[in-house]
C-alpha atoms as a PDB file:
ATOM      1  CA  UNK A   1       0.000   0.000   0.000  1.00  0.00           C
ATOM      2  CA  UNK A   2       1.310   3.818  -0.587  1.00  0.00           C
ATOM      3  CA  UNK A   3       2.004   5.381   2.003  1.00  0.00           C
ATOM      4  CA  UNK A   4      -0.128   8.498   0.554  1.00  0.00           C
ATOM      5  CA  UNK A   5      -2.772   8.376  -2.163  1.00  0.00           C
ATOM      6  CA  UNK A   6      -4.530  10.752  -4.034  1.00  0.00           C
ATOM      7  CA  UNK A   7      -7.355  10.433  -5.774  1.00  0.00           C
ATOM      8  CA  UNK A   8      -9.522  13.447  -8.107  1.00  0.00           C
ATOM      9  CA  UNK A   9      -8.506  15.997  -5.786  1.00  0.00           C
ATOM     10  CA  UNK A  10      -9.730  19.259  -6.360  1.00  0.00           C
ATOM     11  CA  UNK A  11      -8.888  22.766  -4.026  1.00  0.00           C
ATOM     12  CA  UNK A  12     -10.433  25.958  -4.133  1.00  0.00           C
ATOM     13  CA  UNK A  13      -9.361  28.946  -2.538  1.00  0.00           C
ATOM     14  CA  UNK A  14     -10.387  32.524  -2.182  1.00  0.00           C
ATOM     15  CA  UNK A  15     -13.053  31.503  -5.077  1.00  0.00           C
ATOM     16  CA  UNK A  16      -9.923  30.435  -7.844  1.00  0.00           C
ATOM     17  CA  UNK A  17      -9.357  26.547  -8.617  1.00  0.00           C
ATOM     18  CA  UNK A  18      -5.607  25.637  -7.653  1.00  0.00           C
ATOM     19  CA  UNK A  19      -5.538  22.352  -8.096  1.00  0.00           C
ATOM     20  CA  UNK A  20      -8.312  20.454 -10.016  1.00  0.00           C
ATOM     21  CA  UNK A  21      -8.044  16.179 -10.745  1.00  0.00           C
ATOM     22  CA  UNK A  22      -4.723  15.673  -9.154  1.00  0.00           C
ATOM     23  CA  UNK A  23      -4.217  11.916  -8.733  1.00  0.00           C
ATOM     24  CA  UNK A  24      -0.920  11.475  -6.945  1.00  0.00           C
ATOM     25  CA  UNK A  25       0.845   8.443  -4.535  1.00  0.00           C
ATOM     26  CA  UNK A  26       3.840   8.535  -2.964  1.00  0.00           C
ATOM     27  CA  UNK A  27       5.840   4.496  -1.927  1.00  0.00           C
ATOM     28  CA  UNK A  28       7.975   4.274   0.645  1.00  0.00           C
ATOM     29  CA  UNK A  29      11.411   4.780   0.263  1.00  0.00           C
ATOM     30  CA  UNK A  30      11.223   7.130  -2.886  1.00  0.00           C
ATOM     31  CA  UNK A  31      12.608  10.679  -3.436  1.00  0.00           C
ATOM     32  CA  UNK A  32       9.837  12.644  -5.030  1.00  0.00           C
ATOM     33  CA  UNK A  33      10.192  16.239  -6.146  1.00  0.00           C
ATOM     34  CA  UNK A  34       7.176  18.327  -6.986  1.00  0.00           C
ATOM     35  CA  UNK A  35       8.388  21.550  -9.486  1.00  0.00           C
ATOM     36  CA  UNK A  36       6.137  23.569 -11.146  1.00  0.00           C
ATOM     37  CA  UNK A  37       5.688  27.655 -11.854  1.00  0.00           C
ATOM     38  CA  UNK A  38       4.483  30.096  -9.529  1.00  0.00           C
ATOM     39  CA  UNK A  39       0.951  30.119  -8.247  1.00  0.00           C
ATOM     40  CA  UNK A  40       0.780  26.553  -9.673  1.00  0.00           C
ATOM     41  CA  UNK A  41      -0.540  24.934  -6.231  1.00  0.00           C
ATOM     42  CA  UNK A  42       2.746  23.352  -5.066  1.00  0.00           C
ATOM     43  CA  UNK A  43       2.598  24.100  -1.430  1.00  0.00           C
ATOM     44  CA  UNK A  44      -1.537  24.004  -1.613  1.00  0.00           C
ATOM     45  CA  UNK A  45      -0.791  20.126  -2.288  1.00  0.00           C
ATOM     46  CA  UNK A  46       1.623  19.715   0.599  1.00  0.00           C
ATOM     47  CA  UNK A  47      -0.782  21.405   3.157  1.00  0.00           C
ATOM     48  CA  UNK A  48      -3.475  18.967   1.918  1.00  0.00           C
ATOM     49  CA  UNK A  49      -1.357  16.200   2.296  1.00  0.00           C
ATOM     50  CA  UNK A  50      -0.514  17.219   5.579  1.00  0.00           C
ATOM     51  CA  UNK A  51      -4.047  17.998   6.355  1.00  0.00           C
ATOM     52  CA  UNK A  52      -3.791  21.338   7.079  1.00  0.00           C
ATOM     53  CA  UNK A  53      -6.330  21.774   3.991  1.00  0.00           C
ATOM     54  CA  UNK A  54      -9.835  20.061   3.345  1.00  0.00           C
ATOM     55  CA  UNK A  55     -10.280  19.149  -0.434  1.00  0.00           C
ATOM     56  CA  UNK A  56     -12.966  20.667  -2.406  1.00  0.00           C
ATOM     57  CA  UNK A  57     -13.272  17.304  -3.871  1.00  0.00           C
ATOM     58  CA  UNK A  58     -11.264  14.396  -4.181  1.00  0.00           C
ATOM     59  CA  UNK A  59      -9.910  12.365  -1.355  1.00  0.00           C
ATOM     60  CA  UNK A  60      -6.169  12.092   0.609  1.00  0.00           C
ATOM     61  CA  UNK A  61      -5.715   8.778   2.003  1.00  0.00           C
ATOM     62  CA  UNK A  62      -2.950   8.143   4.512  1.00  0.00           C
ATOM     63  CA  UNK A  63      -1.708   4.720   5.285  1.00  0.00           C
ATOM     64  CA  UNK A  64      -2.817   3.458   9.335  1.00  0.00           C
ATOM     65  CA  UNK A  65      -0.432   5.249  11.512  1.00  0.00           C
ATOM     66  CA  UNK A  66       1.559   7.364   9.050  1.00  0.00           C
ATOM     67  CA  UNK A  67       3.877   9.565  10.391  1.00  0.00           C
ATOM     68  CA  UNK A  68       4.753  13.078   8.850  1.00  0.00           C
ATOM     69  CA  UNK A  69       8.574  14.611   9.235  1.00  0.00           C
ATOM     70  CA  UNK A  70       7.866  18.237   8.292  1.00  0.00           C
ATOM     71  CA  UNK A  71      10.610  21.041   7.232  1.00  0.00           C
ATOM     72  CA  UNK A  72       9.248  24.362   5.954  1.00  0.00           C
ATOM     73  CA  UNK A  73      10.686  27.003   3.807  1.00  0.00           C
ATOM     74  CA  UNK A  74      11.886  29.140   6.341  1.00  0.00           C
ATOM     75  CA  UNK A  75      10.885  29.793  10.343  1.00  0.00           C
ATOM     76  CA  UNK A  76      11.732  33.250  12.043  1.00  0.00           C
ATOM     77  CA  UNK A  77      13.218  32.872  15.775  1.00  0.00           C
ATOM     78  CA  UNK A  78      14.176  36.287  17.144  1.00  0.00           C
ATOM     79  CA  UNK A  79      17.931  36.910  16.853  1.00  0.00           C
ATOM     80  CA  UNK A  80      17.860  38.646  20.751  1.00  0.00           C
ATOM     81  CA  UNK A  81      15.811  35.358  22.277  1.00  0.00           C
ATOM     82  CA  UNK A  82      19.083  33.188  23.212  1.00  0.00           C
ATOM     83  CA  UNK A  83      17.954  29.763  22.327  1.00  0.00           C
ATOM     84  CA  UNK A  84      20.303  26.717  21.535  1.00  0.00           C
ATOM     85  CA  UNK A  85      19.741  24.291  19.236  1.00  0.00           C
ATOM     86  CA  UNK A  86      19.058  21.976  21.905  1.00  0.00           C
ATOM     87  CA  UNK A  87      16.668  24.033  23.315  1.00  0.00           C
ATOM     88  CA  UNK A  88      15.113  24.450  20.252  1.00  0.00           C
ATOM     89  CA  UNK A  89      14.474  20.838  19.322  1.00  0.00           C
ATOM     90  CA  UNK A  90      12.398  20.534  22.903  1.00  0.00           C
ATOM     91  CA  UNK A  91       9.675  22.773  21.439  1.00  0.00           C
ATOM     92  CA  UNK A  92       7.230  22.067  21.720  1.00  0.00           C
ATOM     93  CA  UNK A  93       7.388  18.512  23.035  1.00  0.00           C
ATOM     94  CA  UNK A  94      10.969  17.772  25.132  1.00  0.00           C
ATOM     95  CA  UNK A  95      12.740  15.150  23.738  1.00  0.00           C
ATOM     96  CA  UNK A  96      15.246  12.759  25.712  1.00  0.00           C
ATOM     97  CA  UNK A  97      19.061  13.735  24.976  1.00  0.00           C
ATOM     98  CA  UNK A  98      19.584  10.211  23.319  1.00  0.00           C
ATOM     99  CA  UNK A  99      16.634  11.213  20.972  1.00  0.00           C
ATOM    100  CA  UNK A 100      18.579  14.976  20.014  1.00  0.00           C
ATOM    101  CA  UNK A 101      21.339  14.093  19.730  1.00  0.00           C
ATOM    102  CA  UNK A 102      20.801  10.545  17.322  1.00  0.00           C
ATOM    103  CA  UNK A 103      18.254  13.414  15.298  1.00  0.00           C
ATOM    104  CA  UNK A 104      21.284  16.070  15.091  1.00  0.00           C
ATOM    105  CA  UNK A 105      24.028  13.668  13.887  1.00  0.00           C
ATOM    106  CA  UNK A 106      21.247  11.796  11.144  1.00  0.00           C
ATOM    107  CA  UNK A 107      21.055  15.652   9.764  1.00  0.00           C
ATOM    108  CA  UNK A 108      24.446  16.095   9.742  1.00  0.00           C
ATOM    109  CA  UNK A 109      24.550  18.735  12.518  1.00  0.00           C
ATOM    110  CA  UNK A 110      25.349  17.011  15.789  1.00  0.00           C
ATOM    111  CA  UNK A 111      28.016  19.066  16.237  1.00  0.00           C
ATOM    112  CA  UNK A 112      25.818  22.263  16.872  1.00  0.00           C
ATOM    113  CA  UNK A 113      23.835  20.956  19.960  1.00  0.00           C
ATOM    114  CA  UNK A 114      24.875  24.114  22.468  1.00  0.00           C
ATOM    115  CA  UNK A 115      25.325  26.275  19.826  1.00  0.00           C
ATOM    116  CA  UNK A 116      22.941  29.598  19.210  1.00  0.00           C
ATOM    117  CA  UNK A 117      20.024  29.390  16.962  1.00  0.00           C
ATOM    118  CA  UNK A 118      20.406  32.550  16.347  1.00  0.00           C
ATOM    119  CA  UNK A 119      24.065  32.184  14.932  1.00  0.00           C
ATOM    120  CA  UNK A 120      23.774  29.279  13.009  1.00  0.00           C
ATOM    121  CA  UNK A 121      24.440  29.441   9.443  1.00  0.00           C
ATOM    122  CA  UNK A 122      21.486  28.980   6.837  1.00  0.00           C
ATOM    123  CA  UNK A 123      22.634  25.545   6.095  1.00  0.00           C
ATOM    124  CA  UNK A 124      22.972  25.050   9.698  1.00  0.00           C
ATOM    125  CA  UNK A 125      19.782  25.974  10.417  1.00  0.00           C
ATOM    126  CA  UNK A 126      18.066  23.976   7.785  1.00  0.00           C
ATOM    127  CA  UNK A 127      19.952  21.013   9.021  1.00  0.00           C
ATOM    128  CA  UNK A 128      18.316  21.425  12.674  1.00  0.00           C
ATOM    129  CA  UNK A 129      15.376  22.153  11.022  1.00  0.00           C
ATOM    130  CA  UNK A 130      15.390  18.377   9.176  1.00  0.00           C
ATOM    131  CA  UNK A 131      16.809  17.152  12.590  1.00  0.00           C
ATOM    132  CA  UNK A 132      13.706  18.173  14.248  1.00  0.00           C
ATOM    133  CA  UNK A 133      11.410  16.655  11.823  1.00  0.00           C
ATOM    134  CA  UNK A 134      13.348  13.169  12.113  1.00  0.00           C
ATOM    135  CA  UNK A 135      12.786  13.325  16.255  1.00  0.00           C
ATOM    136  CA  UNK A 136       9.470  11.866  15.118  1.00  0.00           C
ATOM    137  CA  UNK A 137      11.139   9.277  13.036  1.00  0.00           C
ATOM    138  CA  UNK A 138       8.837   9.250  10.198  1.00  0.00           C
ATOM    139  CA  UNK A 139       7.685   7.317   7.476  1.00  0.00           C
ATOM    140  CA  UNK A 140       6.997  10.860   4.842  1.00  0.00           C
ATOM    141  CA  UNK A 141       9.225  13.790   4.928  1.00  0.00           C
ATOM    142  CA  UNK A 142       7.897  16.453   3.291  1.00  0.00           C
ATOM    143  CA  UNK A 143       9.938  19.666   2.381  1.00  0.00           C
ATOM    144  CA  UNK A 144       9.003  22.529   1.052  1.00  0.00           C
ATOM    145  CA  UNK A 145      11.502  24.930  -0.533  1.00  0.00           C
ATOM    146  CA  UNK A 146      13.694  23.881   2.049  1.00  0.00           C
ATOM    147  CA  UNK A 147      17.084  25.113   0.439  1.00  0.00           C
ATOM    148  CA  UNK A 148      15.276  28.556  -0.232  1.00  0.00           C
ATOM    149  CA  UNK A 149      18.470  30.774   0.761  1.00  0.00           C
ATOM    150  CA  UNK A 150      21.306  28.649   0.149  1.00  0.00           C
ATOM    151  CA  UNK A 151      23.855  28.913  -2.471  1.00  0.00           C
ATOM    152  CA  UNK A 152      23.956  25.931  -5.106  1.00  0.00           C
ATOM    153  CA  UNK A 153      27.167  23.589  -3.264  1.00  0.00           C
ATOM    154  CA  UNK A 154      24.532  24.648   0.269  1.00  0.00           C
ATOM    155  CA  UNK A 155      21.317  22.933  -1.554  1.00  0.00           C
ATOM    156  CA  UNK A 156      23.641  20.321  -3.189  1.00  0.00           C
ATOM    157  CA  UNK A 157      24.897  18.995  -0.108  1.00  0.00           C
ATOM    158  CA  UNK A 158      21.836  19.081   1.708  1.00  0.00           C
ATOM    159  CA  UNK A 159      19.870  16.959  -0.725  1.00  0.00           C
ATOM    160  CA  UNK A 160      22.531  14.793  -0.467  1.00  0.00           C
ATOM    161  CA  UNK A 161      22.418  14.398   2.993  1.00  0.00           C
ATOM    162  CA  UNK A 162      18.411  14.007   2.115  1.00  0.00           C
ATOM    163  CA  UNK A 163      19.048  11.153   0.010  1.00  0.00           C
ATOM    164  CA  UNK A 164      21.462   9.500   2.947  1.00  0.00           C
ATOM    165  CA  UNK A 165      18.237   9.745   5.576  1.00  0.00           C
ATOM    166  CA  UNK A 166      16.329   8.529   2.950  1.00  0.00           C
ATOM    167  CA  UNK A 167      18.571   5.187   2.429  1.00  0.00           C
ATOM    168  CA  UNK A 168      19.434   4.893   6.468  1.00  0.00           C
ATOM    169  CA  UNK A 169      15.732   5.272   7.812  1.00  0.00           C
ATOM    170  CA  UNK A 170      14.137   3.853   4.352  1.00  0.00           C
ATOM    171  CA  UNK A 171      11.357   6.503   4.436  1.00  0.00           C
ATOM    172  CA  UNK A 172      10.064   8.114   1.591  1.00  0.00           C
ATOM    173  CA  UNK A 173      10.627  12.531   0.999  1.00  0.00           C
ATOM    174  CA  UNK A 174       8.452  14.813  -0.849  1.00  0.00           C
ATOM    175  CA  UNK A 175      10.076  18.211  -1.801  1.00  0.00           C
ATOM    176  CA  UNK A 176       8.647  21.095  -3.465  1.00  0.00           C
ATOM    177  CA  UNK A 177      11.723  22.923  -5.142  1.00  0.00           C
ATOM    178  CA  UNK A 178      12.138  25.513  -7.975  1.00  0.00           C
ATOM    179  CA  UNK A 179      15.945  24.334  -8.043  1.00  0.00           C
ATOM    180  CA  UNK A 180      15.446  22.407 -11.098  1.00  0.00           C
ATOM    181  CA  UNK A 181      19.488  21.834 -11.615  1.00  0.00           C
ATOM    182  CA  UNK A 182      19.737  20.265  -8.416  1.00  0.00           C
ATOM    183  CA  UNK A 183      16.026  18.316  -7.994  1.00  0.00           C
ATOM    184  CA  UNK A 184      16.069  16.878 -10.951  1.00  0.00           C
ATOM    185  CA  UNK A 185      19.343  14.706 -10.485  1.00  0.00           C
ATOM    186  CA  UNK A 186      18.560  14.168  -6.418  1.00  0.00           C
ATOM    187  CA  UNK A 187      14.786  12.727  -7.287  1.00  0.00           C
ATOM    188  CA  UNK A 188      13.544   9.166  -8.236  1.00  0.00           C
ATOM    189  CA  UNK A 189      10.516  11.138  -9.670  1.00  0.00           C
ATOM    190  CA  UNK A 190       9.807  14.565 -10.627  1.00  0.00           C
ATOM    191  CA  UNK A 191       6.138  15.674 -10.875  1.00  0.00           C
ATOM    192  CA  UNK A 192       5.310  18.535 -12.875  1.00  0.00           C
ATOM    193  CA  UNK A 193       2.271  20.628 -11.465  1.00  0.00           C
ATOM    194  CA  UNK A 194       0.877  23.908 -12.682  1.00  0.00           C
ATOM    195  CA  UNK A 195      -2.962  23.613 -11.332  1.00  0.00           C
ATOM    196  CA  UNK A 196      -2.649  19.580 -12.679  1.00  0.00           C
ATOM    197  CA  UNK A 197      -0.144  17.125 -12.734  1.00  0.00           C
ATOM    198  CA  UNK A 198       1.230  18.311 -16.464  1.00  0.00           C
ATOM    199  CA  UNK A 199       3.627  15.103 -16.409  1.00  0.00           C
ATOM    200  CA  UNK A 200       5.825  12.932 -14.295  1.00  0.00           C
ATOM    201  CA  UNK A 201       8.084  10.380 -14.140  1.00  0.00           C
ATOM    202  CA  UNK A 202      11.908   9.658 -13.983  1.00  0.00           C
ATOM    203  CA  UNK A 203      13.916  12.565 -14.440  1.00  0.00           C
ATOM    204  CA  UNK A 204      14.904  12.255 -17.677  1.00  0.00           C
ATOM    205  CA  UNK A 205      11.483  11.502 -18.929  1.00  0.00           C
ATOM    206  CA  UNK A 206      10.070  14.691 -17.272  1.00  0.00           C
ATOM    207  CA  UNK A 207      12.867  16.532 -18.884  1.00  0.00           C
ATOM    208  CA  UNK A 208      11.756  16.048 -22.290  1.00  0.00           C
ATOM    209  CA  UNK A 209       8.574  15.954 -21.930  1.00  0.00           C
ATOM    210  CA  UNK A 210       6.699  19.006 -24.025  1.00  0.00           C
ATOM    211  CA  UNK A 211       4.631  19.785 -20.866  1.00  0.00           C
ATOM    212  CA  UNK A 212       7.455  20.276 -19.238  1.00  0.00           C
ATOM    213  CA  UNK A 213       9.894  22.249 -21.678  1.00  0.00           C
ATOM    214  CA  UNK A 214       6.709  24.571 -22.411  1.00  0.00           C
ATOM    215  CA  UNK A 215       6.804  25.728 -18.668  1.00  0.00           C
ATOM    216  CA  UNK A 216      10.671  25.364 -17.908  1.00  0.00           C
ATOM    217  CA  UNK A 217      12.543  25.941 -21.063  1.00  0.00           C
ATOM    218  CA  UNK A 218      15.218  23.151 -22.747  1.00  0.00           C
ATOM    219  CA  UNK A 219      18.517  24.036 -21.084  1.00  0.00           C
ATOM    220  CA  UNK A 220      21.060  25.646 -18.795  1.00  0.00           C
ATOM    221  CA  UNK A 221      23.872  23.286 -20.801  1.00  0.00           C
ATOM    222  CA  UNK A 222      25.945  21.987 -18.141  1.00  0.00           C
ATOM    223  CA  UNK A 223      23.878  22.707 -14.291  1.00  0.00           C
ATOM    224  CA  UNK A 224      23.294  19.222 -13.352  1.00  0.00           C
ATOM    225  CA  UNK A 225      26.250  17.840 -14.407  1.00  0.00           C
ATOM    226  CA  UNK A 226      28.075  19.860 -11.768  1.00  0.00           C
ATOM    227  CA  UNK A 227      26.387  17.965  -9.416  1.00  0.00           C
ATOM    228  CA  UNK A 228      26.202  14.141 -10.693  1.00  0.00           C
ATOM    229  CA  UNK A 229      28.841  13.744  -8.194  1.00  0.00           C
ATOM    230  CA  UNK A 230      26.880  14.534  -5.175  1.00  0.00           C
ATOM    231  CA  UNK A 231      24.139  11.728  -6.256  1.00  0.00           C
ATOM    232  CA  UNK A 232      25.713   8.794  -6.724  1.00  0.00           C
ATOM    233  CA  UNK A 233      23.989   5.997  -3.990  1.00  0.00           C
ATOM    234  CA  UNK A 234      22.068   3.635  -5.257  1.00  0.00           C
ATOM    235  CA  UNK A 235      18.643   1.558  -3.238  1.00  0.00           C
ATOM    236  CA  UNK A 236      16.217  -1.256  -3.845  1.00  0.00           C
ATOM    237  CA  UNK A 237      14.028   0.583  -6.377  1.00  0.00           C
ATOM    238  CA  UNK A 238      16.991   0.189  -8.504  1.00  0.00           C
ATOM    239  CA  UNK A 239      16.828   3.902 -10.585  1.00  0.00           C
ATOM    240  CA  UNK A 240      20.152   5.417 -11.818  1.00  0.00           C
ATOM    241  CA  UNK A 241      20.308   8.636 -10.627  1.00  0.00           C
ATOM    242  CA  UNK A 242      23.595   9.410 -12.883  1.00  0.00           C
ATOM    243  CA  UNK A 243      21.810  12.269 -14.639  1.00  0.00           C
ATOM    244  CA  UNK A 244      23.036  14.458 -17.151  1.00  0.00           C
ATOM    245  CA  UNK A 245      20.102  16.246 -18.475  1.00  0.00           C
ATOM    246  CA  UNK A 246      20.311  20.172 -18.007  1.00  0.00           C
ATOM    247  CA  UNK A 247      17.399  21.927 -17.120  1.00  0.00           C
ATOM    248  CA  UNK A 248      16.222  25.669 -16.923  1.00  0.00           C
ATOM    249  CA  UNK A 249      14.136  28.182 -15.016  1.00  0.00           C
ATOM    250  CA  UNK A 250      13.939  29.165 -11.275  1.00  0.00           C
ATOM    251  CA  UNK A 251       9.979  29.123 -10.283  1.00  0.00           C
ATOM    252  CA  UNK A 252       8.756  28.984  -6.600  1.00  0.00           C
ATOM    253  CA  UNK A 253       5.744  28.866  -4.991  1.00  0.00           C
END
């Protein structure tokens, strides 16, 4: 069984139609990566798969017990409230130590447990923010323009540490990215959305599909392959992820 499934969903807001028909499952242990153009309903899918959003029509269906890791775009802490990042991850449920610090060193950051929130570095933060969603250790984690902020080595290396939780804890991730250079060569499938699912598939297929070339363009000529090298486990679903294609366009929701 998936671990989410979609069927005819349908959301209105504010009177407009963002999403209309979307059929849509995620499996466990896949990388998934939703891209699509502004206003196209990216994050509007996300909330309703969190259920933080009742469909207009259509139906989300979790599997019994699912459990969500969550890392948003961005979350404002004072810079004058002295926090630590320990601190931090007890909010708002305190966690044992055991539990921080095996979260901290999963997202790469278990070297910043006494250190400032407030000082950390934007990859640094975005690490503790993943290391807080994996306290729950869940079977979905869901990002959503989580690398908003970083340069491109910054949102390389955390998708690759993405794709090492992925393979250590076997779950499944859903991202919502407009870093098509990157996405596309850290996903097992990309799904192209702009109001409906336009196309998806394996990178490659995506990438030259019409759909997709119409919103997104046909080349950068050389972005991905900059970072084949960051991509290069492999898992039981068996994809390559050695790809060269070069993509275009910078679109977020």
């Amino acid at each position: 069984m998936s671990l989410v499934s979609i069927t005819g969903l349908s959301v209105r807001l504010g009177g407009n139609t963002v999403l209309h028909h979307v059929d849509f499952t995620i499996d466990r242990g896949e990388i998934v990566t939703i891209v699509g153009p502004n206003g196209s309903g990216k994050s509007t899918l996300l909330r309703a798969i969190i259920g933080a959003l009742r469909p207009t029509a259509g139906r989300v269906t979790h599997k019994t017990g699912l459990r969500i890791g969550y890392v948003p775009q961005k979350l404002h802490i004072d810079p004058t409230l002295p926090m630590t990042v320990r601190r931090f991850l007890d909010l708002p449920v305190r966690v044992s130590n055991a539990e921080a610090v095996a979260a901290l060193d999963e997202a790469g950051a278990g070297a910043l447990t006494a250190r400032q929130m407030a000082g950390l570095s934007g990859g640094q933060f975005q690490r503790v923010l993943l290391a807080r969603a994996l306290l729950g250790k869940p079977d979905l984690l869901i990002l959503d323009e989580a690398t908003q902020g970083l340069d491109q080595p910054g949102s390389a290396a955390f998708y690759q540490k993405i794709a090492e939780v992925r393979d250590h804890l076997g779950c499944a991730v859903l991202m919502v990215s407009h870093e098509l250079h990157v996405v596309m060569a850290a996903s097992d499938r990309v799904v192209c959305l702009n109001g409906h699912i336009c196309c998806q598939g394996e990178p490659e297929h995506v990438a030259s599909a019409p759909e997709y070339r119409a919103l997104f363009g046909t080349g950068t000529g050389g972005a991905l392959a900059l970072y084949r090298h960051e991509h290069s486990h492999s898992h039981d679903h068996g994809h390559d992820h050695d790809h060269t294609h070069h993509d275009h366009g910078e679109a977020a929701e």
